[in-house]
Structure formats: structure tokens, C-alpha cells
N, C-alpha and C. Protein backbone atom coordinates (compact mmCIF):
# COMPACT_ATOMS: atom_id res chain seq x y z
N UNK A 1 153.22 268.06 110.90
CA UNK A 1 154.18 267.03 111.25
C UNK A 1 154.94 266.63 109.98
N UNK A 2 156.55 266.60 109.97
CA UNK A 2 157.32 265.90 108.92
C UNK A 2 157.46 264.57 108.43
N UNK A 3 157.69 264.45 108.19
CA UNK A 3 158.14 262.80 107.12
C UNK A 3 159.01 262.04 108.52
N UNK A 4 159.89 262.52 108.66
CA UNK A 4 161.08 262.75 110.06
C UNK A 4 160.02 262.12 111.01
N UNK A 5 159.39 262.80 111.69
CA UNK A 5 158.72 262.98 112.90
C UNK A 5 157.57 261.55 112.68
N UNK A 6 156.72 261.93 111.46
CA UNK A 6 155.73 260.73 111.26
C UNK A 6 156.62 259.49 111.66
N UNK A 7 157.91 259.33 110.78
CA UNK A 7 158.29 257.71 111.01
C UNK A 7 159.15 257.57 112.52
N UNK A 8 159.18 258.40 113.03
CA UNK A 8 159.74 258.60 114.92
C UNK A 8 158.21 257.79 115.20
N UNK A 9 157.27 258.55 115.06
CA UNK A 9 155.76 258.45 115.96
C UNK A 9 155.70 256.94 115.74
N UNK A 10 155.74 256.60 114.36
CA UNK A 10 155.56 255.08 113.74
C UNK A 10 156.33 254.10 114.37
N UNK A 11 158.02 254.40 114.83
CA UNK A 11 158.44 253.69 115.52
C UNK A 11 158.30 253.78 117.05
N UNK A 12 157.74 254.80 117.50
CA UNK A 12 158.00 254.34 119.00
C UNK A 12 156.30 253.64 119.29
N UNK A 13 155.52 253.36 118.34
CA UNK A 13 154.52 252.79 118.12
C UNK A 13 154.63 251.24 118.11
N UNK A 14 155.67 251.08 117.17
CA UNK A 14 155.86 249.62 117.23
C UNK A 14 156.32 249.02 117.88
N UNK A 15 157.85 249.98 118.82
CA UNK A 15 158.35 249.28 119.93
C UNK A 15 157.32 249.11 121.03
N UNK A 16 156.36 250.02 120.94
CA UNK A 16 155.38 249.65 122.24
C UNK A 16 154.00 248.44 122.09
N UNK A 17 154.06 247.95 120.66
CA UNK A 17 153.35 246.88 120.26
C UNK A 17 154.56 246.17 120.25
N UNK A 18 155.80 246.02 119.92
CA UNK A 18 156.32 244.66 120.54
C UNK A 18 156.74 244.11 121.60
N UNK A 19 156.68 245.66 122.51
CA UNK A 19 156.94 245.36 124.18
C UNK A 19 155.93 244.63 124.64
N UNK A 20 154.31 244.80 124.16
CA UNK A 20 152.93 244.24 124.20
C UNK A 20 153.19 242.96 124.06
N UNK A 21 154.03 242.30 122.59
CA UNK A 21 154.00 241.08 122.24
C UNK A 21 154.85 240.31 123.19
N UNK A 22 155.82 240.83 123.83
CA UNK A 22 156.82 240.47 124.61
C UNK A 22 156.51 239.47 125.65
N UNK A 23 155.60 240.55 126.74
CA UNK A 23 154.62 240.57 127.79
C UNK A 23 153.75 239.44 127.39
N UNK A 24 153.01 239.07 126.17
CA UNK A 24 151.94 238.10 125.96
C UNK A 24 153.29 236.59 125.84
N UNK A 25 154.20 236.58 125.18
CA UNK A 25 154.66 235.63 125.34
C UNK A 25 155.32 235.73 126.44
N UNK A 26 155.86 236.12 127.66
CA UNK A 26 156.29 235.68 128.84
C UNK A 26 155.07 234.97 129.59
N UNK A 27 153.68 235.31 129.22
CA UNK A 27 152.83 235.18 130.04
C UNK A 27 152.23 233.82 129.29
N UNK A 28 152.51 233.33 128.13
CA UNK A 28 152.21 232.35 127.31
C UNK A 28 153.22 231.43 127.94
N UNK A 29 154.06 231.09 128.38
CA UNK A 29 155.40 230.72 128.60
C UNK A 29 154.93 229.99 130.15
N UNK A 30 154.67 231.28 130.71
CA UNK A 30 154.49 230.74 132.07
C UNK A 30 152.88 229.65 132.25
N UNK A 31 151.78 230.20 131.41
CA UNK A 31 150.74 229.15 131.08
C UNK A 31 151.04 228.04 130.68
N UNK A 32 152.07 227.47 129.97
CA UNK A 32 152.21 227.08 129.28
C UNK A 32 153.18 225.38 130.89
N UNK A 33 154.01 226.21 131.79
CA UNK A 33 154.41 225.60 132.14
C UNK A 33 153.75 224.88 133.80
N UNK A 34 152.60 226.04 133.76
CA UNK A 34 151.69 225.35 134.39
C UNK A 34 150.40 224.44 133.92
N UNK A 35 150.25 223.97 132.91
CA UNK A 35 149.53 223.19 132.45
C UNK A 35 150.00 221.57 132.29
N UNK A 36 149.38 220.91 131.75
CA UNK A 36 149.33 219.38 132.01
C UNK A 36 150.83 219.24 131.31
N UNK A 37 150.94 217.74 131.14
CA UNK A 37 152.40 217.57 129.90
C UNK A 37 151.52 217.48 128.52
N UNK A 38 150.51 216.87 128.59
CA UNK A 38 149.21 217.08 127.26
C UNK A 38 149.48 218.59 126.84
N UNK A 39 149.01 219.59 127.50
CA UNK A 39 148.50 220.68 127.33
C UNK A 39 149.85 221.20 126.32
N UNK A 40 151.04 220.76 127.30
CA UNK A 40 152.03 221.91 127.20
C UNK A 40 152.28 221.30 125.62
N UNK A 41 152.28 219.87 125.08
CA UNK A 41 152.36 219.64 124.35
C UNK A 41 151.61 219.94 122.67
N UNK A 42 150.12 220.51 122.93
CA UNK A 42 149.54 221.03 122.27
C UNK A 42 149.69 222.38 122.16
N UNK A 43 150.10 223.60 122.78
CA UNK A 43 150.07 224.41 122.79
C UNK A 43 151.62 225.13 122.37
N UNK A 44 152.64 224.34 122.42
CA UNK A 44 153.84 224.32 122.51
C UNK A 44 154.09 225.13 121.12
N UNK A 45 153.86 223.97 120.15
CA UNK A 45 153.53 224.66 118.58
C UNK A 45 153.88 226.36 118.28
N UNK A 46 153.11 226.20 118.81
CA UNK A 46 151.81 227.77 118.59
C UNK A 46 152.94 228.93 119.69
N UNK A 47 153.39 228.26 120.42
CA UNK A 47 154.21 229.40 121.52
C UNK A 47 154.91 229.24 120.62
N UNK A 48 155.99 228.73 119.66
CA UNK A 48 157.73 228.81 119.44
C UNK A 48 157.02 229.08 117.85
N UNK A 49 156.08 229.33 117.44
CA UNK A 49 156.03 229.73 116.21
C UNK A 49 155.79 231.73 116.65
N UNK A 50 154.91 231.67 117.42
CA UNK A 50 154.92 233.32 118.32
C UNK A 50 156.53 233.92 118.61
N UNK A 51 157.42 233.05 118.90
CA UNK A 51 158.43 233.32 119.33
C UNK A 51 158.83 233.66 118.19
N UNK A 52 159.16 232.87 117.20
CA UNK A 52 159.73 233.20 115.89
C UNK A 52 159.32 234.21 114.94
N UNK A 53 157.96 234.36 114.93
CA UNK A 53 157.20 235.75 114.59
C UNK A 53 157.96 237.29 115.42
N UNK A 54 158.23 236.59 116.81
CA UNK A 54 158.47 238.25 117.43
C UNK A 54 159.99 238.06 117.39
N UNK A 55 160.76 237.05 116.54
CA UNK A 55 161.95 237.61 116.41
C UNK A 55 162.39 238.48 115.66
N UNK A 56 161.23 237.73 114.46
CA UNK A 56 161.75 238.23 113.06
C UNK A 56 161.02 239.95 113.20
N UNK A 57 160.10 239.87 113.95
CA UNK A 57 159.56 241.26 114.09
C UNK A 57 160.37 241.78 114.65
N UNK A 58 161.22 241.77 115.83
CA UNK A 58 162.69 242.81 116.17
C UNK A 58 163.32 242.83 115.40
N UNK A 59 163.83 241.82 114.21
CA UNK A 59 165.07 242.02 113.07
C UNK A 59 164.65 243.11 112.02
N UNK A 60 163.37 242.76 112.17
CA UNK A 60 162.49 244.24 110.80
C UNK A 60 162.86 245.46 111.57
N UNK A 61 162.25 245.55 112.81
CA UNK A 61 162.69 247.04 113.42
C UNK A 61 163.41 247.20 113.57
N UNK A 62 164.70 246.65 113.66
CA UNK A 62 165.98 247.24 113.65
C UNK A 62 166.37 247.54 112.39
N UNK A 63 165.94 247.08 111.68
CA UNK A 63 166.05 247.61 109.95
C UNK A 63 165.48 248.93 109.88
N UNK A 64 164.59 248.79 110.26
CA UNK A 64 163.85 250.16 109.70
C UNK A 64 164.38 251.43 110.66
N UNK A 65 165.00 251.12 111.79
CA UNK A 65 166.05 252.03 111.84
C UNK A 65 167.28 253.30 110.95
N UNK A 66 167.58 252.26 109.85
CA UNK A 66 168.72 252.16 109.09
C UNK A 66 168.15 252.35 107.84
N UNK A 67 166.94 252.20 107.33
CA UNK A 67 166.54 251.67 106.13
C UNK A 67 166.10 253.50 105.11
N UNK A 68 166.58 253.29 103.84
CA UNK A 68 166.45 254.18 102.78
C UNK A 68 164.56 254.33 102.97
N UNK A 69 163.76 254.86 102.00
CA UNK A 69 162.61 255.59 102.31
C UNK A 69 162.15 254.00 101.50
N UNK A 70 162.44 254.01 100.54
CA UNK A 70 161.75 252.71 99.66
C UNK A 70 161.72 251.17 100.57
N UNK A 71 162.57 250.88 101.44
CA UNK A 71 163.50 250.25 102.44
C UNK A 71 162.29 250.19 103.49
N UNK A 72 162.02 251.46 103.91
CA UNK A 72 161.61 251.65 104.55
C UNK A 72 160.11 250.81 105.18
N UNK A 73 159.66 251.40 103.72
CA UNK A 73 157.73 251.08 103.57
C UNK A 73 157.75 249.50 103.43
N UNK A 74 158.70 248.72 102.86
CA UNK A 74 158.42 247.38 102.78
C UNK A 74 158.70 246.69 104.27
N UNK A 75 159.99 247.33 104.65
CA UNK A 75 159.78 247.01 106.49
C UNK A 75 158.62 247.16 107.34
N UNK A 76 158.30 248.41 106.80
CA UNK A 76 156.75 248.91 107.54
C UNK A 76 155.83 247.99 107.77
N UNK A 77 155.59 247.42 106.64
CA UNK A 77 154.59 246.56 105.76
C UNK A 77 154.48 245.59 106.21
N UNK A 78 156.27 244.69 106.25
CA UNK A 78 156.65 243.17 106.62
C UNK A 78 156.14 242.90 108.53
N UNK A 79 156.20 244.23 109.18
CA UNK A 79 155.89 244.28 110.72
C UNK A 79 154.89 244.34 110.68
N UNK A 80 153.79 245.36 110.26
CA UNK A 80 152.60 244.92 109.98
C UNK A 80 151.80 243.77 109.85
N UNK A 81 152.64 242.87 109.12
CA UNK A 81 152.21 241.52 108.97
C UNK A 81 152.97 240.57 110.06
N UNK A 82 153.81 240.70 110.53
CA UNK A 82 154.64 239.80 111.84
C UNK A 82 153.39 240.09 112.62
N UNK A 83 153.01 241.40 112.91
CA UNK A 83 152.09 241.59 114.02
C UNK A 83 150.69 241.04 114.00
N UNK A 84 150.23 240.98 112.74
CA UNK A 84 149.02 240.07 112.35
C UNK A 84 149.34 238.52 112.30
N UNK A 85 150.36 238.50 112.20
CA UNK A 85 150.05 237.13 112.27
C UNK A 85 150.76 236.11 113.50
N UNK A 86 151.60 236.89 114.81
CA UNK A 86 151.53 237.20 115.61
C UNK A 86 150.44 236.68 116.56
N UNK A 87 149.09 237.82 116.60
CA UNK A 87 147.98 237.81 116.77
C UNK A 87 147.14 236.31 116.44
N UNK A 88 147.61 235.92 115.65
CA UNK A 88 146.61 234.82 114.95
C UNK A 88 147.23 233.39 115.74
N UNK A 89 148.52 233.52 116.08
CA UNK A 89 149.12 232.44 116.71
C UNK A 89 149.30 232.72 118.04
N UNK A 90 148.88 233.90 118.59
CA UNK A 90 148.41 234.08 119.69
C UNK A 90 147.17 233.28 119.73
N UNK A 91 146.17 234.00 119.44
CA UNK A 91 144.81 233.22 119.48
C UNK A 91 145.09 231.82 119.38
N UNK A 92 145.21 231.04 118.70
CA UNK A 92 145.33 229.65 118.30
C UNK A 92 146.06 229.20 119.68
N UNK A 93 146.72 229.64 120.53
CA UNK A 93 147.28 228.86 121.56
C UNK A 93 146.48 229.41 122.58
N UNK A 94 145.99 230.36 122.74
CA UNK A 94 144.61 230.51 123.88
C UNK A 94 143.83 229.55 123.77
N UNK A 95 143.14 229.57 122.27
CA UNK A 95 142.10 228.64 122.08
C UNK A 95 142.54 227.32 122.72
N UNK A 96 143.70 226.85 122.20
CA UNK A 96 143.89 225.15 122.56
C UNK A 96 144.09 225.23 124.42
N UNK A 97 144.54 226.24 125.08
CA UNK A 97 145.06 226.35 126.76
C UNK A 97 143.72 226.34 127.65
N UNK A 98 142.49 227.23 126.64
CA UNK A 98 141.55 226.95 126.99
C UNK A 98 140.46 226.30 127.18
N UNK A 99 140.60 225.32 126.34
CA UNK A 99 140.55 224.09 125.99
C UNK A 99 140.78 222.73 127.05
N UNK A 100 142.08 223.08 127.56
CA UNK A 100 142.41 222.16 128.06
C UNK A 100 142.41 222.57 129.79
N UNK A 101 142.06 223.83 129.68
CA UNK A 101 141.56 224.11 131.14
C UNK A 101 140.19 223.80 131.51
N UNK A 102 139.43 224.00 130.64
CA UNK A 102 138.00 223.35 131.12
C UNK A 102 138.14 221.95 131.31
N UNK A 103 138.96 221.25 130.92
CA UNK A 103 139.02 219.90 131.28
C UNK A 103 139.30 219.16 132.54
């Protein structure tokens, strides 16, 4: 496999982890608007900071579209980390939804 081909595989990888992230926030969204006015209020946070994570994570991939080889790896890198941390503000608004569903 080429250099070419590796960073094809790499991207249609990520579009299918941000189609993933997509899906978790529509479905965060809709939890979100079936819960109390408490709930929605605690959890709210944590959704529009997710949101802002998976924006800036589409603005990287569209870079790395376009991007020189050096360009490249720090885009790589920067999605890598949208997606971890992503993840982490995912969790943090489960935790609090679930929370407030046992209640």
C-alpha cells in the first residue's frame, strides 16, 4: 500500500468516526429534549461543548484534504485529539442524563 492510498484509508476512516459522532449527538439532542428542564440544564454544557468539538473536527478534515505532507500529520494528530476529547464530553453528559434518570 502507498503513502496515497494509506492517507485515502485514513480518511474514509475518519469520515466514518465523524458520521459516528454525528449520530451520538443527534441522539444526545433528542435525550436531551426529553428530559426534565433540570436535566436539560445540566447536561446542556456538555452537548454544545460536543458540538463544538465535532465542528472543529469537520474544519480539520477538510484541511487535511488540501493539506502539504507536514500539514498533514499535525491535522492527523489535531482529529485525533477532537475525537478523544469528543469521547470524554460524551461520557460526561451520559454520566449527568443518567443521573438524572434514575431520579
Amino acid at each position: 500500500m502507498n503513502e496515497q492510498e494509506d492517507k485515502q484509508t485514513l480518511k474514509d476512516q475518519l469520515k466514518e468516526e465523524m458520521a459516528k459522532w454525528q449520530t451520538k449527538m443527534d441522539e444526545a439532542k433528542v435525550q436531551i429534549h426529553l428530559g426534565t428542564k433540570e436535566a436539560q440544564e445540566k447536561i446542556e454544557p456538555y452537548v454544545e461543548k460536543l458540538e463544538q468539538e465535532l465542528s472543529q473536527a469537520k474544519k480539520q478534515l477538510q484541511e487535511l484534504e488540501s493539506d502539504t505532507e507536514s500539514a498533514w500529520q499535525e491535522v492527523q494528530r489535531g482529529l485525533k485529539l477532537s475525537f478523544k476529547t469528543m469521547q470524554q464530553s460524551f461520557e460526561k453528559a451520559e454520566q449527568h442524563f443518567r443521573k438524572e434518570d434514575k431520579k
